[in-house]
N, C-alpha and C. Protein backbone atom coordinates (compact mmCIF):
# COMPACT_ATOMS: atom_id res chain seq x y z
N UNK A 1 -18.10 -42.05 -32.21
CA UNK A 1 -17.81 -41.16 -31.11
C UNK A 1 -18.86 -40.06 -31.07
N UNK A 2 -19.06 -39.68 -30.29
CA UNK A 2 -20.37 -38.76 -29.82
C UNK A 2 -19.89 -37.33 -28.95
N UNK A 3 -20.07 -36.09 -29.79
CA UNK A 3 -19.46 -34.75 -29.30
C UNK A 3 -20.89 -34.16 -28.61
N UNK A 4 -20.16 -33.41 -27.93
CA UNK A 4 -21.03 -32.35 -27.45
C UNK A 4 -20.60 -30.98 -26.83
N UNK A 5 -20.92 -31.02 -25.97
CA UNK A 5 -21.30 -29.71 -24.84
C UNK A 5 -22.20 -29.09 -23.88
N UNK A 6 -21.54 -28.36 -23.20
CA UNK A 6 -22.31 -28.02 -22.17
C UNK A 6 -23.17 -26.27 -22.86
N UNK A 7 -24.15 -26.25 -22.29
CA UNK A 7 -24.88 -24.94 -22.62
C UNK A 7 -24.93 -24.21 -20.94
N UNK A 8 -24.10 -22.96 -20.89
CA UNK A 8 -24.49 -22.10 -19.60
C UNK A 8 -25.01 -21.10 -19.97
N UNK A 9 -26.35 -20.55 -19.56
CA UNK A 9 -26.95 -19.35 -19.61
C UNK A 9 -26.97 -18.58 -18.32
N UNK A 10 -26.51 -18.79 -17.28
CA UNK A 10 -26.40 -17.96 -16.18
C UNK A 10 -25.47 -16.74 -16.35
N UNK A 11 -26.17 -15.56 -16.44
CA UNK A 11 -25.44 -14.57 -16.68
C UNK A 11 -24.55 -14.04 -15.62
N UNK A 12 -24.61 -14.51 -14.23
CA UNK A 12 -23.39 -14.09 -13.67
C UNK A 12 -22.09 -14.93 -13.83
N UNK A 13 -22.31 -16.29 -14.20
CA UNK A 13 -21.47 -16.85 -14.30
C UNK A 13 -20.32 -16.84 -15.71
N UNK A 14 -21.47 -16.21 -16.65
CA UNK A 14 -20.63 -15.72 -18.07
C UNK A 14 -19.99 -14.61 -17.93
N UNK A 15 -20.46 -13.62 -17.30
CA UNK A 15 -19.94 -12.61 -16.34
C UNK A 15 -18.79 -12.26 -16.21
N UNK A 16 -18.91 -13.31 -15.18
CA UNK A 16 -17.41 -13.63 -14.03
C UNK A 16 -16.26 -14.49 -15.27
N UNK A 17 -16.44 -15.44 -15.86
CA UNK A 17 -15.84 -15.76 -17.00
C UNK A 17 -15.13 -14.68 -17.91
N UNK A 18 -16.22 -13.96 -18.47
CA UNK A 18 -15.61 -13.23 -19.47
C UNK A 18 -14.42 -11.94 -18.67
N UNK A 19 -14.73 -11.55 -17.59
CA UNK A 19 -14.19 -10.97 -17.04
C UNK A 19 -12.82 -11.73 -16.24
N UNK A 20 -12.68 -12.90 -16.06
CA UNK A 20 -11.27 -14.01 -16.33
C UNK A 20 -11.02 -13.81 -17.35
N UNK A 21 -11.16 -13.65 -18.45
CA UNK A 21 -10.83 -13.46 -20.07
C UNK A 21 -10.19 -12.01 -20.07
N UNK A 22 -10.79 -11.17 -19.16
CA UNK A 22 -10.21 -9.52 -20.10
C UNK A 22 -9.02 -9.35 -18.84
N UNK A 23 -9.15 -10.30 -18.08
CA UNK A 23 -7.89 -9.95 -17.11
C UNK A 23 -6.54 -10.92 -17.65
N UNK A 24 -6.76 -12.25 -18.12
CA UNK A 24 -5.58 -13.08 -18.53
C UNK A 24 -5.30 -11.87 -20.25
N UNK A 25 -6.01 -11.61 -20.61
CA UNK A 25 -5.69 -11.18 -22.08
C UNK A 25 -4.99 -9.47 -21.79
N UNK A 26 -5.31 -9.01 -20.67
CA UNK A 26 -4.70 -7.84 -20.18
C UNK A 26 -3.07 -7.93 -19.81
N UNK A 27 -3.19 -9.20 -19.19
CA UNK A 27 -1.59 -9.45 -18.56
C UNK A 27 -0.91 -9.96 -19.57
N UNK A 28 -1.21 -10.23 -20.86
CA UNK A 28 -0.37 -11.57 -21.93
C UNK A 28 0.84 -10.70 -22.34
N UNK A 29 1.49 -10.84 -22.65
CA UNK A 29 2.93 -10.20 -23.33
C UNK A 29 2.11 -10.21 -24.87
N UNK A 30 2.47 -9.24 -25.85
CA UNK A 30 2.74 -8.72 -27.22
C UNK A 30 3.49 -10.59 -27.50
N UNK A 31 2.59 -10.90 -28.77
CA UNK A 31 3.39 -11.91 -29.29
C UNK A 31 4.31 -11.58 -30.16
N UNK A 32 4.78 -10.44 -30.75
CA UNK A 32 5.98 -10.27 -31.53
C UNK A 32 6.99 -10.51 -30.49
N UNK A 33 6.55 -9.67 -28.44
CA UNK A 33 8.05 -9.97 -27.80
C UNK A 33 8.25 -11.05 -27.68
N UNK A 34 7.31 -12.60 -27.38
CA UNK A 34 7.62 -13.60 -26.85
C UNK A 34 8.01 -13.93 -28.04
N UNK A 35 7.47 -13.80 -29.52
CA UNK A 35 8.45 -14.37 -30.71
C UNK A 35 9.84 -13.92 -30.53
N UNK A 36 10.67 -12.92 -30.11
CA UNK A 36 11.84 -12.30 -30.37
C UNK A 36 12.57 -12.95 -28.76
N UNK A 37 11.69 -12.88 -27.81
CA UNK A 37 12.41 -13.84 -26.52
C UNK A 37 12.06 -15.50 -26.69
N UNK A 38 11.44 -15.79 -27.24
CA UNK A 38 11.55 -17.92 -26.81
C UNK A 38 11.56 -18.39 -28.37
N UNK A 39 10.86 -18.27 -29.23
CA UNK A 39 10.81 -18.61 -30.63
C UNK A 39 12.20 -18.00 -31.33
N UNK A 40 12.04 -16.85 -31.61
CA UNK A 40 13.25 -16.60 -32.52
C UNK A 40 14.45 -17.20 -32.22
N UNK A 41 14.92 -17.13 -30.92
CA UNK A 41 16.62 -17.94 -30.53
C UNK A 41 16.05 -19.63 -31.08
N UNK A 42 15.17 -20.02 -30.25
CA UNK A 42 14.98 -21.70 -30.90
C UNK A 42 15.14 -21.61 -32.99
N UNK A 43 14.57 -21.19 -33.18
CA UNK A 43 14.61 -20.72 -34.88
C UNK A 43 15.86 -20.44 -35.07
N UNK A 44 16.92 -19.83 -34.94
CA UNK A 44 17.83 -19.69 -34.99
C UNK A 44 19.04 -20.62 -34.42
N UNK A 45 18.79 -21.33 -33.49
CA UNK A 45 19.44 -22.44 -32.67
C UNK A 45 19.63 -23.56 -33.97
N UNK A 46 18.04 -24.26 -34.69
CA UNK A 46 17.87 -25.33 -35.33
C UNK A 46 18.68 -24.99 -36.85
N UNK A 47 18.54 -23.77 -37.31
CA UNK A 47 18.49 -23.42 -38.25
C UNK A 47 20.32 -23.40 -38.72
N UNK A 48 21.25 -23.15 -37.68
CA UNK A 48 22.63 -23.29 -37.38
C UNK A 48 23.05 -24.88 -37.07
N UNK A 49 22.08 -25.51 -36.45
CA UNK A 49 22.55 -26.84 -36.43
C UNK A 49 22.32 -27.46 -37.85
N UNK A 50 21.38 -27.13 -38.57
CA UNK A 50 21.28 -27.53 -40.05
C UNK A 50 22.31 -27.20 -40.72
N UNK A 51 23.01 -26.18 -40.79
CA UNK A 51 23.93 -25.50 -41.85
C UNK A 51 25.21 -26.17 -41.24
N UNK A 52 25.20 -26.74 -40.21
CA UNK A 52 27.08 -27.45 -40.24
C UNK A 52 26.85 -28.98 -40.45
């Protein structure tokens, strides 16, 4: 099998990229809340079906 990649050096286009990056990473929720809203209940769900 044969890897690779692409190489972009156009600096407006890394630009505009990185600046998609500081806007999705601006909006993300704190991962401790999404651990305490979607993870912790599942963790706790499995963890009760084990014990009966």
């Amino acid at each position: 099998m044969i890897g690779g990649a692409y190489r972009y050096d156009d600096a407006q286009l890394i630009n505009a990229c990185r600046a998609d990056f500081d806007e999705l990473y601006e909006a993300a929720e704190d991962f401790s809340a999404f651990h305490d809203r979607v993870t912790g209940p599942l963790l706790r769900s499995r963890c009760a079906e084990a014990s009966t």
